[in-house]
Protein backbone atom coordinates (compact mmCIF):
# COMPACT_ATOMS: atom_id res chain seq x y z
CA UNK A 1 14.82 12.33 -13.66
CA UNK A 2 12.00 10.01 -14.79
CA UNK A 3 9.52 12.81 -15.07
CA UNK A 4 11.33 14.46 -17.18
CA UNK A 5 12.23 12.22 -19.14
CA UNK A 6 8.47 11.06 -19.69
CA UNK A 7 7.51 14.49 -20.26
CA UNK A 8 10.13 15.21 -23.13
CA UNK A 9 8.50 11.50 -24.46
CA UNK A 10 5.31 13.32 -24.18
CA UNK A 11 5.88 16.21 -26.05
CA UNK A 12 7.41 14.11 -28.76
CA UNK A 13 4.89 12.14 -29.43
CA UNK A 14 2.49 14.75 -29.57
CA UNK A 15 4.85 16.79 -32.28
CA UNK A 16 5.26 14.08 -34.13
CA UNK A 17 1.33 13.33 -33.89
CA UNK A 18 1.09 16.26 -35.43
CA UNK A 19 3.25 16.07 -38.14
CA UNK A 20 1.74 13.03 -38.98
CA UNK A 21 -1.62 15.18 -39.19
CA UNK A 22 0.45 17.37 -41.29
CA UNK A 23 1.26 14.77 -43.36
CA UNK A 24 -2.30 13.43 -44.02
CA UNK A 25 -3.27 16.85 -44.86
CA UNK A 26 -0.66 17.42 -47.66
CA UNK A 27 -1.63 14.05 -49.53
CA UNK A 28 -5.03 14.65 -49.31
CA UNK A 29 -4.56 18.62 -50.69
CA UNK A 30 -1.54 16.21 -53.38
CA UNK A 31 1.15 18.53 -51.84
CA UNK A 32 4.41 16.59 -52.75
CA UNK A 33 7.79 17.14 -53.98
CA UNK A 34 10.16 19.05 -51.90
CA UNK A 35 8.28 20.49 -48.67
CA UNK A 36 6.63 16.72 -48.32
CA UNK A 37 10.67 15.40 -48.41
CA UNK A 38 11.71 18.14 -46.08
CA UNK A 39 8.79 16.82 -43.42
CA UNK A 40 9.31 13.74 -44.08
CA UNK A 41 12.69 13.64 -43.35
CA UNK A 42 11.97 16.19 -40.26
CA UNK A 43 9.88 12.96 -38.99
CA UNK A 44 12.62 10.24 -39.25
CA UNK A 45 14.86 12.38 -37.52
CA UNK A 46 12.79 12.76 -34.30
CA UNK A 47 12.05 9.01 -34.30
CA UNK A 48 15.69 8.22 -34.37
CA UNK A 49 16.07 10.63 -31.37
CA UNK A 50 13.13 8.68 -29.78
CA UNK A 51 14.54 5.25 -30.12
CA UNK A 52 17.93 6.56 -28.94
CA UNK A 53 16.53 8.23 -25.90
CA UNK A 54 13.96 4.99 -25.04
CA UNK A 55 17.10 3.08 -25.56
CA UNK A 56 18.96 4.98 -23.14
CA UNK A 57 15.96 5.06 -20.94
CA UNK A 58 16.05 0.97 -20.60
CA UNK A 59 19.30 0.63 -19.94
CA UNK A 60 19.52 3.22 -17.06
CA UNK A 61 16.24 1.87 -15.14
């Protein structure tokens, strides 16, 4: 159960190091406006789902 767990943790940080690359990309090329919002928003999303699931994580150890 914990392995998993640490592996779906895993993966999310590394998609969301990405977008974060993505991100750094865009303002340096001064891509804003809509498809910045759209990732932007993509990115809050996730880290809501990642506080949730850490959340649920401490209070089940």
């Amino acid at each position: 159960m914990m392995k998993e767990y640490i592996d779906g943790l895993e993966k999310m940080i590394k998609e969301e190091t990405e977008r974060l690359n993505l991100f750094n990309r865009c303002e340096r090329k001064g891509i804003t406006g809509v498809d910045f919002e759209m990732l932007r928003q993509r990115s809050e999303e996730n880290r809501s789902l990642y506080q949730k699931l850490k959340k649920h994580a401490e209070t089940s150890v």
